[in-house]
C-alpha atoms as a PDB file:
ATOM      1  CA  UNK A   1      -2.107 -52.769 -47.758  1.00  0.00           C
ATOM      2  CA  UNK A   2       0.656 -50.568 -46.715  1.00  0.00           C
ATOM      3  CA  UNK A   3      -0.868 -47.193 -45.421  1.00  0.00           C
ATOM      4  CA  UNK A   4       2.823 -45.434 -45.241  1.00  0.00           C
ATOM      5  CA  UNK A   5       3.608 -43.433 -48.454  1.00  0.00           C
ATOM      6  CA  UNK A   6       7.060 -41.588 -49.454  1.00  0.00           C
ATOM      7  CA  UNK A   7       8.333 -38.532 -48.889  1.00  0.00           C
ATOM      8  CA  UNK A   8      10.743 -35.850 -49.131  1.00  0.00           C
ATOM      9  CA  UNK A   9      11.409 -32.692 -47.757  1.00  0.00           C
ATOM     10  CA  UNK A  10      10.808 -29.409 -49.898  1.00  0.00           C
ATOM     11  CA  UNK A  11      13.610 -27.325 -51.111  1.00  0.00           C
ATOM     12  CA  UNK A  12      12.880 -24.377 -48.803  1.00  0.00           C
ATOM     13  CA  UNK A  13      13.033 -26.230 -45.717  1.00  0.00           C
ATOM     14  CA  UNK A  14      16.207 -25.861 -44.486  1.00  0.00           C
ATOM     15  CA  UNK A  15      16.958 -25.701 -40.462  1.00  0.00           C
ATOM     16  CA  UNK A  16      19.725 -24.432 -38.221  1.00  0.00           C
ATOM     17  CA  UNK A  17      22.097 -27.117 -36.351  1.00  0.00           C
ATOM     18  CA  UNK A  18      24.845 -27.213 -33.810  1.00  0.00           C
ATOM     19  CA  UNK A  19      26.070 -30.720 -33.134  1.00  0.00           C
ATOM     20  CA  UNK A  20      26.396 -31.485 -29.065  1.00  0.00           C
ATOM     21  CA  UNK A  21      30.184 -31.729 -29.316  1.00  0.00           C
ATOM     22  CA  UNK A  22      30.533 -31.088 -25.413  1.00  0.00           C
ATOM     23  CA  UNK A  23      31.692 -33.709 -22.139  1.00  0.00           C
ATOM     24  CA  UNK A  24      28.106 -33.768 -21.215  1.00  0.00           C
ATOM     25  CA  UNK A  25      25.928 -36.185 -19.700  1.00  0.00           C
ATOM     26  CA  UNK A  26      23.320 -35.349 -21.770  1.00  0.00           C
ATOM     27  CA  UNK A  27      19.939 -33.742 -20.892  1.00  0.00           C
ATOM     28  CA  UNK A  28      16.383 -34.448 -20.308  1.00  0.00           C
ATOM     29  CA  UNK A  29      13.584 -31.666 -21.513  1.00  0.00           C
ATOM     30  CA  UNK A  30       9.866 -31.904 -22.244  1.00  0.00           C
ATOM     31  CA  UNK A  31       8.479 -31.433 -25.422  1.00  0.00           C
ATOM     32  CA  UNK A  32       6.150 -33.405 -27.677  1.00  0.00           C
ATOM     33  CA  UNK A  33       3.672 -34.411 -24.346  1.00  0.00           C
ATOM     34  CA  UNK A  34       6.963 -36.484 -23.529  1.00  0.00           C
ATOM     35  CA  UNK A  35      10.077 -36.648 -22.186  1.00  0.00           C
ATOM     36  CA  UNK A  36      13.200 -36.139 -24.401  1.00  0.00           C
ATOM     37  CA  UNK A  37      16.701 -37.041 -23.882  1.00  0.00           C
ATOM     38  CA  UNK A  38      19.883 -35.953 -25.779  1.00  0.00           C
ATOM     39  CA  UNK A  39      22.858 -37.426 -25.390  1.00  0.00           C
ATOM     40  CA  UNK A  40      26.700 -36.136 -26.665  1.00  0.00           C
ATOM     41  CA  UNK A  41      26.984 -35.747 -29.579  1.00  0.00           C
ATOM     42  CA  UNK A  42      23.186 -35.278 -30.739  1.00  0.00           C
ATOM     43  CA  UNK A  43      22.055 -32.200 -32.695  1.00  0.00           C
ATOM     44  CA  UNK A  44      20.183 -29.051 -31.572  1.00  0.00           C
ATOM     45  CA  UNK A  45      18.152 -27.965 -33.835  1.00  0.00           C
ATOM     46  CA  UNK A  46      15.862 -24.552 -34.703  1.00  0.00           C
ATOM     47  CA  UNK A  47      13.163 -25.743 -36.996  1.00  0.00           C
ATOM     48  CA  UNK A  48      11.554 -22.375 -38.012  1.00  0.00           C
ATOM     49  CA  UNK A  49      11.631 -21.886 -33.855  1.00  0.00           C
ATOM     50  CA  UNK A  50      10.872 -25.161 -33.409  1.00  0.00           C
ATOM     51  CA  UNK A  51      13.784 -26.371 -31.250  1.00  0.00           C
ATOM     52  CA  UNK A  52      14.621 -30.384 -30.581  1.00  0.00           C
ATOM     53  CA  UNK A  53      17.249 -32.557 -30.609  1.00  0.00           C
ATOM     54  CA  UNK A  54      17.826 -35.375 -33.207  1.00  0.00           C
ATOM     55  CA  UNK A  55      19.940 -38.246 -32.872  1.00  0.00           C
ATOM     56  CA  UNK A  56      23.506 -38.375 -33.752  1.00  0.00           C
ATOM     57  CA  UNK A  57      23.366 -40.935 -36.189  1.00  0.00           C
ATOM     58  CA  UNK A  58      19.941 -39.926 -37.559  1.00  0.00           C
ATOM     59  CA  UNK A  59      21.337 -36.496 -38.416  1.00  0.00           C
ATOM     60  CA  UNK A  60      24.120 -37.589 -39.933  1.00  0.00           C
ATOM     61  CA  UNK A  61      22.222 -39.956 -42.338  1.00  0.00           C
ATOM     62  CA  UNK A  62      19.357 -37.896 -43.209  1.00  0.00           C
ATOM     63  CA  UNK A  63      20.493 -34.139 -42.962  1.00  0.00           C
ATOM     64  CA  UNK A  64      23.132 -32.571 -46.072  1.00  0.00           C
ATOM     65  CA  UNK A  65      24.820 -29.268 -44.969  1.00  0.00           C
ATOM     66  CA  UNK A  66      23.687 -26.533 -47.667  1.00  0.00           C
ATOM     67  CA  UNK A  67      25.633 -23.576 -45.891  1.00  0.00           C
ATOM     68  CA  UNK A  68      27.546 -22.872 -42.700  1.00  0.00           C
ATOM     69  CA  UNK A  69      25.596 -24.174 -39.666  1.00  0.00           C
ATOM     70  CA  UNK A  70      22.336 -24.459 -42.004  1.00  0.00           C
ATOM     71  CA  UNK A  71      21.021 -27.991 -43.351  1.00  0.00           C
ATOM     72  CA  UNK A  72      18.318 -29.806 -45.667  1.00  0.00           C
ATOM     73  CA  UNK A  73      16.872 -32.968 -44.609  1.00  0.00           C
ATOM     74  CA  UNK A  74      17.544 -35.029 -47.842  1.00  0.00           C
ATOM     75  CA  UNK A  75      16.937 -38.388 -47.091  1.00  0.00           C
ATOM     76  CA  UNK A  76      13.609 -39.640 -47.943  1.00  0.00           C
ATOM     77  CA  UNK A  77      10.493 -40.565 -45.241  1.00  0.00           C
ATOM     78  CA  UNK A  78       7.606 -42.492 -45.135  1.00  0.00           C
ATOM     79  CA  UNK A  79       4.733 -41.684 -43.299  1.00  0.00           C
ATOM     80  CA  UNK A  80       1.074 -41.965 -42.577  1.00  0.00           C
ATOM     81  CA  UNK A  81      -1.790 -40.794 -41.223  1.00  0.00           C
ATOM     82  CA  UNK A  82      -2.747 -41.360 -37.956  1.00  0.00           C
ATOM     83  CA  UNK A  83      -5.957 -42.940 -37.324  1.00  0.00           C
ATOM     84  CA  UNK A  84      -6.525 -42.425 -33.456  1.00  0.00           C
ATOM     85  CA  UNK A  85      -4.801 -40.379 -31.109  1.00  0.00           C
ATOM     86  CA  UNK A  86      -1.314 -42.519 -29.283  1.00  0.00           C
ATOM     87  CA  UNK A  87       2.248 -42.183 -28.240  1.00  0.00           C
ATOM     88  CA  UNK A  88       4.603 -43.323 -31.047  1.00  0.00           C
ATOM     89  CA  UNK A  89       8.321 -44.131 -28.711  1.00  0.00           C
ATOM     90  CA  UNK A  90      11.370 -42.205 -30.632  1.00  0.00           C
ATOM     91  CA  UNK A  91      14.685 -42.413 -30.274  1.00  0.00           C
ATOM     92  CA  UNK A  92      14.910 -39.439 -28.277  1.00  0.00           C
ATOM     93  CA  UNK A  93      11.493 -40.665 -26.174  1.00  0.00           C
ATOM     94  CA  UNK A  94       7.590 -40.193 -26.479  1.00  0.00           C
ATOM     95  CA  UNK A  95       5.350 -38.415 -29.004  1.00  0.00           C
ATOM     96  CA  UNK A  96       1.739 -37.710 -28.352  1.00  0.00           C
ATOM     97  CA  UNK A  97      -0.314 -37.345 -31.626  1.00  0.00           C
ATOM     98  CA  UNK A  98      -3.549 -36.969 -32.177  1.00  0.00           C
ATOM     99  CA  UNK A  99      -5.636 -38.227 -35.052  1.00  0.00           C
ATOM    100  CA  UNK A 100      -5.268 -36.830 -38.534  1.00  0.00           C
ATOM    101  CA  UNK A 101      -1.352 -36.284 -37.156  1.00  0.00           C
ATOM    102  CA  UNK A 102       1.469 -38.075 -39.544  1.00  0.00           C
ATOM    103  CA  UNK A 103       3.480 -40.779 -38.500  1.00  0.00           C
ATOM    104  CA  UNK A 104       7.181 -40.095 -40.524  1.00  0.00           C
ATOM    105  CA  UNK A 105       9.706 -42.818 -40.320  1.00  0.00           C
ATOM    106  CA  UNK A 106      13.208 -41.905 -40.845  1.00  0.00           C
ATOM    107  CA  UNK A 107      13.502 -46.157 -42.210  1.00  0.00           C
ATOM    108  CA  UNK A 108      11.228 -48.022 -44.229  1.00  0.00           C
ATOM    109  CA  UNK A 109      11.159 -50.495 -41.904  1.00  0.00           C
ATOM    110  CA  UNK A 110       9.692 -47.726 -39.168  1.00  0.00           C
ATOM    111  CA  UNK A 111      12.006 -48.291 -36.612  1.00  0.00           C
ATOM    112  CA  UNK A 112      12.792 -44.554 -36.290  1.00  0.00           C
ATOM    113  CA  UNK A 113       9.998 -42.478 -36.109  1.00  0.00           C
ATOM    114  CA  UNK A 114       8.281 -39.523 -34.565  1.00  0.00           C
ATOM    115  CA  UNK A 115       5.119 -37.663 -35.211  1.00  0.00           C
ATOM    116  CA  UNK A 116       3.884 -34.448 -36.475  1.00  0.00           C
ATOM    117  CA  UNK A 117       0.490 -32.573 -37.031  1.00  0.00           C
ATOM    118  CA  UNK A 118      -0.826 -32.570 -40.450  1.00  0.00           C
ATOM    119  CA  UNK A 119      -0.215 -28.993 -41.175  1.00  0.00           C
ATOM    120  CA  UNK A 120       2.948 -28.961 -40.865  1.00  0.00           C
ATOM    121  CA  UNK A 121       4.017 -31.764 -42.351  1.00  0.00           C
ATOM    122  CA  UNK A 122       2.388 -30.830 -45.316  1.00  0.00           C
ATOM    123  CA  UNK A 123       4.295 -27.374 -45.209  1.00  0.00           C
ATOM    124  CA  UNK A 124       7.166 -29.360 -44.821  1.00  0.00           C
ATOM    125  CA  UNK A 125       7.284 -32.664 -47.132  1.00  0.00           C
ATOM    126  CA  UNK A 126       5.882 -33.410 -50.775  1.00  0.00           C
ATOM    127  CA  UNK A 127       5.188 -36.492 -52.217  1.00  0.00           C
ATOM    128  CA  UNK A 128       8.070 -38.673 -54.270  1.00  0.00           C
END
């Protein structure tokens, strides 16, 4: 039985982005009780003050632009709930989560994935 279920973001979640269109190495930073890397090109994003970077090519798939600088994340995810606590590996690099946390995959196939804790995923997302 398949434990991941779909999901897409509500309405009213929109975020503020700035792609990393710079002659940059990148950059390393902690977050998510892992390290992160972002490379050119990547987005910076303010979540509701929750700042990260998401991939290039993640962004572009999943992320419409509703108004200068300001997106919606309109693709669809699945997740699930997490069972134990664990690391799940991202594209950007390592998520703790603890139990009760959602697993959200960007793919079907979870290839692209990251975690976040129950509450606010469930501020966040609503079932399809």
């Amino acid at each position: 039985m398949d434990r991941r279920k779909r999901y897409k973001k509500r309405a009213a979640s929109s975020v503020s982005a700035i792609k990393l269109d710079l002659e940059t190495e990148g950059f390393t930073y902690r977050k998510w009780g892992g390290l992160q890397t972002c490379k050119q090109g990547d987005w910076l994003v303010n979540n509701g003050g929750d700042i990260y970077t998401v991939d290039a090519e993640t962004f572009v798939k999943t992320y419409t632009e509703v108004s200068a600088g300001r997106y919606i994340k309109t693709a669809e995810v699945w997740a699930e709930v997490a069972d134990k606590a664990g690391a799940i590996q991202t594209l950007e690099g390592e998520t703790r989560y603890m139990p009760g946390d959602y697993l959200v995959y960007n793919d079907k196939e979870g290839l692209d994935g990251y975690a976040i804790s129950q509450k606010k995923f469930e501020s966040m997302y609503e079932s399809c």
